[in-house]
N, C-alpha and C. Protein backbone atom coordinates (compact mmCIF):
# COMPACT_ATOMS: atom_id res chain seq x y z
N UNK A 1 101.28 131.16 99.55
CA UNK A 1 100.77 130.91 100.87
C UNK A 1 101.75 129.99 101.62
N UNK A 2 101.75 130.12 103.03
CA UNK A 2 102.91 129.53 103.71
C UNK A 2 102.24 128.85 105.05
N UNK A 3 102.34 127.66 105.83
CA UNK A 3 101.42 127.54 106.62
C UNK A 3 102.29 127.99 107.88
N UNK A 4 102.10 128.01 108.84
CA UNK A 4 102.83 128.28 109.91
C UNK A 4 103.55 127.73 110.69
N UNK A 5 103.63 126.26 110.41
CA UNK A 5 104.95 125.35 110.71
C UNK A 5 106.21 125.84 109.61
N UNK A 6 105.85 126.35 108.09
CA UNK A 6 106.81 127.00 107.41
C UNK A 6 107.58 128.24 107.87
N UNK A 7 106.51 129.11 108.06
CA UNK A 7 106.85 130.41 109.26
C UNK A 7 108.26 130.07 110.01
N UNK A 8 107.38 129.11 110.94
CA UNK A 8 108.19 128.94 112.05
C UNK A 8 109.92 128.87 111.44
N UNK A 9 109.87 127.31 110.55
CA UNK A 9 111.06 126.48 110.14
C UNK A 9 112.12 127.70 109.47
N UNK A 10 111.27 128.62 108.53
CA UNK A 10 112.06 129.76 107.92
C UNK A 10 112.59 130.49 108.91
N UNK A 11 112.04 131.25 109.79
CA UNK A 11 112.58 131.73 110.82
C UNK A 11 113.73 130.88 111.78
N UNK A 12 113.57 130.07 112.06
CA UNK A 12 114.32 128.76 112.88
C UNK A 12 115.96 128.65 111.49
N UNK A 13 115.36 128.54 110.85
CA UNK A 13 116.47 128.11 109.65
C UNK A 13 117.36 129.73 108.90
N UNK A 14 116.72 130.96 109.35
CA UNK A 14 116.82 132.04 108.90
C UNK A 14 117.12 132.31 106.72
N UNK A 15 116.08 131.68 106.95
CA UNK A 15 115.62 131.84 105.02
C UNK A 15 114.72 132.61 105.31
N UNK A 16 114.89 133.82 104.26
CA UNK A 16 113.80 135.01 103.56
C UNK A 16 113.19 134.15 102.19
N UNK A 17 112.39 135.63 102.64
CA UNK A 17 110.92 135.11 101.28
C UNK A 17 111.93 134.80 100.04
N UNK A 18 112.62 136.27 99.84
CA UNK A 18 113.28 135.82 98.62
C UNK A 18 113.73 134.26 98.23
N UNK A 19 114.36 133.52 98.96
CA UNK A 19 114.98 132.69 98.80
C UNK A 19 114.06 131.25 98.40
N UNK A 20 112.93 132.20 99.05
CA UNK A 20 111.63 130.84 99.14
C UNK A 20 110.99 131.12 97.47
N UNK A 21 110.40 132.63 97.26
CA UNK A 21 110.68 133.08 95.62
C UNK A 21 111.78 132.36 94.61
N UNK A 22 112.58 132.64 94.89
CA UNK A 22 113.45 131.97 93.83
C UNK A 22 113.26 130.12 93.48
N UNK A 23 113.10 129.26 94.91
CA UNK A 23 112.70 128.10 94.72
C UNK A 23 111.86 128.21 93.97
N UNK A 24 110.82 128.56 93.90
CA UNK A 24 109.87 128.59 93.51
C UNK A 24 109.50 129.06 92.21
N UNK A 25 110.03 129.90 91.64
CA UNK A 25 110.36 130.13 90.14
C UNK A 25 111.87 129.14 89.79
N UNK A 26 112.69 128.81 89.91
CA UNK A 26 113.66 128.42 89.28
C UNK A 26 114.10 126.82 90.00
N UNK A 27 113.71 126.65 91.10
CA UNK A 27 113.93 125.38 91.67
C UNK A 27 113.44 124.48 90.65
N UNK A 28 113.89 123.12 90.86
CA UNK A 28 113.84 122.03 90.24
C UNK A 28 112.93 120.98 91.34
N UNK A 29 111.86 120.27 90.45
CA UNK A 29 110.71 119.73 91.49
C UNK A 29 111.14 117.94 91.42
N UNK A 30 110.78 117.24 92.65
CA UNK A 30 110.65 116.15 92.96
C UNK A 30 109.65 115.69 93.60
N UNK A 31 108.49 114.57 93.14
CA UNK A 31 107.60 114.10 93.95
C UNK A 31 108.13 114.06 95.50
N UNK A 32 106.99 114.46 96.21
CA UNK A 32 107.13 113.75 97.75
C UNK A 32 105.55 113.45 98.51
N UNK A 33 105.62 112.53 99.17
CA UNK A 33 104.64 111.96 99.90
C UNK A 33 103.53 112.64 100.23
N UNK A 34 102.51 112.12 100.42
CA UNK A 34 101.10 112.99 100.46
C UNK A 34 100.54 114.00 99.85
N UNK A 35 100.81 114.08 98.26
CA UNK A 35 100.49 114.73 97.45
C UNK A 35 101.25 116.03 97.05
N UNK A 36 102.25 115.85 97.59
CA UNK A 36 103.08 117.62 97.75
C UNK A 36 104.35 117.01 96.56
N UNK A 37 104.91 118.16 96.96
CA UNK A 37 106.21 118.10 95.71
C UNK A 37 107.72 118.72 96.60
N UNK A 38 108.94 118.77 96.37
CA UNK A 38 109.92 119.12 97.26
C UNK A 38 110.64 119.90 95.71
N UNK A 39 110.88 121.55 96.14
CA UNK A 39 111.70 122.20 95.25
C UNK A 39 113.06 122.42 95.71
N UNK A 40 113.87 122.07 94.69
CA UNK A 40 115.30 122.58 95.41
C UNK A 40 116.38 123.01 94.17
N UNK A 41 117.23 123.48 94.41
CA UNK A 41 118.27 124.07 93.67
C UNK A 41 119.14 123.35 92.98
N UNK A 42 118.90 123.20 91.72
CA UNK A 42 119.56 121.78 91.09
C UNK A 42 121.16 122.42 90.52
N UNK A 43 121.83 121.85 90.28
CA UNK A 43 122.56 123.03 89.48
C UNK A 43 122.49 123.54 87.77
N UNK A 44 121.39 122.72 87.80
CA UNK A 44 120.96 123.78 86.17
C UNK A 44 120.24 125.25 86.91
N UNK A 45 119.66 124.83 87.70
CA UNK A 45 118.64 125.71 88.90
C UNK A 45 119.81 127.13 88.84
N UNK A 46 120.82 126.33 89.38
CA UNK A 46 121.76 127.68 89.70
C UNK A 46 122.49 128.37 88.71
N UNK A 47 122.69 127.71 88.07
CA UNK A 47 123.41 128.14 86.63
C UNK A 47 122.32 129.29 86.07
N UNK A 48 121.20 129.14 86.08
CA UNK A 48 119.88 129.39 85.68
C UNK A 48 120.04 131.48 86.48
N UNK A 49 120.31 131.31 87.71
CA UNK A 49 120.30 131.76 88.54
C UNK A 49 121.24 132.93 88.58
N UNK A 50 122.20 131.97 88.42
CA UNK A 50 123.61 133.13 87.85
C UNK A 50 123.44 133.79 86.70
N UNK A 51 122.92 133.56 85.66
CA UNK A 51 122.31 133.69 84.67
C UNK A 51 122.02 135.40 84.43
N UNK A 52 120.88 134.60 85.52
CA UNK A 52 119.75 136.09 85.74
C UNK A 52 120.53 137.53 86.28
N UNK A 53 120.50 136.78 87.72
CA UNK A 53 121.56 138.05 88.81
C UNK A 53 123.11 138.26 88.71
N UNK A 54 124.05 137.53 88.04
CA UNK A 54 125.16 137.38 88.25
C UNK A 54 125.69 136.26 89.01
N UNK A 55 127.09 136.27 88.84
CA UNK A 55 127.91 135.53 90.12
C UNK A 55 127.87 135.72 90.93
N UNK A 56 127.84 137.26 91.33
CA UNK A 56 128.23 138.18 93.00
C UNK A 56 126.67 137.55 93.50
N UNK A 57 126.06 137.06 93.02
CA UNK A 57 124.67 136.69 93.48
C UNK A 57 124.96 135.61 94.10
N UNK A 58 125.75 134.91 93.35
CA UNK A 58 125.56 133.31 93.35
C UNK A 58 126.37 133.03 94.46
N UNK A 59 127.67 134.26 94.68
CA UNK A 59 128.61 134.31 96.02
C UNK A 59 128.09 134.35 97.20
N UNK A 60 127.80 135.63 96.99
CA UNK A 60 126.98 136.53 98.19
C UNK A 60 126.34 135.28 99.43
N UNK A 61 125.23 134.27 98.10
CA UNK A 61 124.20 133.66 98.85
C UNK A 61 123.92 132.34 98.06
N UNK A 62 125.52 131.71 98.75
CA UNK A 62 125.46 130.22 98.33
C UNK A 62 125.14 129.12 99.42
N UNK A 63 124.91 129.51 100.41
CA UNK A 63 124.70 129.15 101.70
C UNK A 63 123.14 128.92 101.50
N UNK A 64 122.45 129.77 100.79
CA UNK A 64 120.55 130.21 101.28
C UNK A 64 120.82 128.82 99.78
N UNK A 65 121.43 128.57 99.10
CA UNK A 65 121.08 128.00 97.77
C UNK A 65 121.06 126.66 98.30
N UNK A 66 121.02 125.92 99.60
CA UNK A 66 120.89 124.54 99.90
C UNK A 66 119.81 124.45 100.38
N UNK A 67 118.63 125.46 100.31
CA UNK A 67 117.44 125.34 100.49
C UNK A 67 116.27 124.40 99.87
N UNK A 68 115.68 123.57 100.64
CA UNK A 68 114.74 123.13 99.98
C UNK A 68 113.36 123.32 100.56
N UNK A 69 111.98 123.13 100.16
CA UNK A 69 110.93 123.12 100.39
C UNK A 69 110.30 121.97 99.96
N UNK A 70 108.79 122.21 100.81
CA UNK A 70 107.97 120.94 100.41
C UNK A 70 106.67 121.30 100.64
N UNK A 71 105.99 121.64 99.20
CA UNK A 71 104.89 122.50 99.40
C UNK A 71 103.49 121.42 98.37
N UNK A 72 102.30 121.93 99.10
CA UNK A 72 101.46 121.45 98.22
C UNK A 72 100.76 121.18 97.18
N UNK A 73 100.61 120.26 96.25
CA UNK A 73 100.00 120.35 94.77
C UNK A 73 98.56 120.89 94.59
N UNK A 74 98.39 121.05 95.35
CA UNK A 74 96.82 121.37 95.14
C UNK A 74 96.63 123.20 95.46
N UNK A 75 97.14 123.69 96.11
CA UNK A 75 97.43 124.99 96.30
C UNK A 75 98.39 125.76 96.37
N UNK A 76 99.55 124.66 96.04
CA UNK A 76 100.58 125.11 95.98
C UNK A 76 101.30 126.01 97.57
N UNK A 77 100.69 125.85 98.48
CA UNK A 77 101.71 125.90 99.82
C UNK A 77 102.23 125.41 100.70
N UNK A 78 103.44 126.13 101.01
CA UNK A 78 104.44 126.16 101.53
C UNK A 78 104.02 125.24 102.58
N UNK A 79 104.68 124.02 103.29
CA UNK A 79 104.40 123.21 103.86
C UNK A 79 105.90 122.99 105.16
N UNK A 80 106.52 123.25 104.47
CA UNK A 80 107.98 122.90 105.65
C UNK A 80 109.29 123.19 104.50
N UNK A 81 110.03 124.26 104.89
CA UNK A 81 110.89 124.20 104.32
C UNK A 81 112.58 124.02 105.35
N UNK A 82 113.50 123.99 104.77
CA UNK A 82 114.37 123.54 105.34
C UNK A 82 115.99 123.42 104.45
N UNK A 83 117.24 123.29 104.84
CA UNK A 83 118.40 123.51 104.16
C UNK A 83 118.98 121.63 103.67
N UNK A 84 119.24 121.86 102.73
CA UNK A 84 120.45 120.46 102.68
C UNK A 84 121.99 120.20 103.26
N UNK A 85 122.29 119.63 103.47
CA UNK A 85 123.94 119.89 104.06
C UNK A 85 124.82 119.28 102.99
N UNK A 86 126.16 119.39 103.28
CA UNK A 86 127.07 118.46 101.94
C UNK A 86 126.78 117.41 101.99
N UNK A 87 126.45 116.19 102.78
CA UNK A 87 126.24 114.88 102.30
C UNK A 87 125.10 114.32 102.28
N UNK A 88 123.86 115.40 102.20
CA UNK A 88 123.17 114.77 101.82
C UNK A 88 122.94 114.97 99.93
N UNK A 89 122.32 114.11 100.12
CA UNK A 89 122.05 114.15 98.13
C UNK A 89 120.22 113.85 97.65
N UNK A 90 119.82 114.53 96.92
CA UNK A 90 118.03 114.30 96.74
C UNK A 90 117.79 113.14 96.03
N UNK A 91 117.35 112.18 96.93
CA UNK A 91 116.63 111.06 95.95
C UNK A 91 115.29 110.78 96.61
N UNK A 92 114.54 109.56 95.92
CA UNK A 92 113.05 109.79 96.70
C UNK A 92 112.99 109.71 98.08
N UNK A 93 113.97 108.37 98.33
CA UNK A 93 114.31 107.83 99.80
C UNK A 93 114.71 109.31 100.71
N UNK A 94 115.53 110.04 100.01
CA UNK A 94 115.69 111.35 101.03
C UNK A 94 114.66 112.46 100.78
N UNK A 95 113.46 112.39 100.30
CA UNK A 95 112.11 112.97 99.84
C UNK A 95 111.36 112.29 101.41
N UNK A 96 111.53 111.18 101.08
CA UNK A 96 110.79 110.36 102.29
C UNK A 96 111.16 110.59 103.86
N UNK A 97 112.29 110.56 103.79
CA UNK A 97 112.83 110.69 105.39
C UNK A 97 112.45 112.35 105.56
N UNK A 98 113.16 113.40 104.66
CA UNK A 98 113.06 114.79 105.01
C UNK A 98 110.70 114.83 105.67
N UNK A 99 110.21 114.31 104.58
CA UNK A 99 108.95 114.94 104.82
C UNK A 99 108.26 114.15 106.10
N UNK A 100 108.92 112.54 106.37
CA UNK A 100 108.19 111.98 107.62
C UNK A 100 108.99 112.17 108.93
């Protein structure tokens, strides 16, 4: 389930389901604020990844792989998802700023 500020942000950010799928089976989880959790692509995540589909996978769509989300514990949806850039890096403090 996805709420419709996610909708929106995916569209706005141009991430497919797939990409939101794959977080979601293979992403790597971090607490975040108000009961939710933030999945993102760790690089065991990707290794994981390459694994499965190949490299030409991992080429193709290394761009969609700075994706993160921030979805709910209790039903598990999709709440706001969104990309990382090179300098940022995941710690709680950047859990905190991304979700407020």
């Amino acid at each position: 389930m996805k709420t419709k500020h996610a909708e929106v942000r995916a569209q706005q950010r141009g991430i497919n389901n797939g990409i939101e799928k794959l977080l979601q089976f293979y992403g790597d989880t971090r607490p975040a604020p108000r009961g939710c959790v933030m999945r993102y692509f760790s690089k065991k995540a990707i290794q994981e990844i390459e694994a499965a589909f190949g490299h030409s996978f991992i080429a193709k769509n290394h761009e969609s792989l700075k994706t993160y989300l921030i979805e709910s514990r209790e039903d598990n949806a999709i709440i706001t998802i969104g990309k990382l850039y090179k300098s940022q890096r995941i710690s709680q403090s950047k859990v905190n700023r991304i979700y407020h």
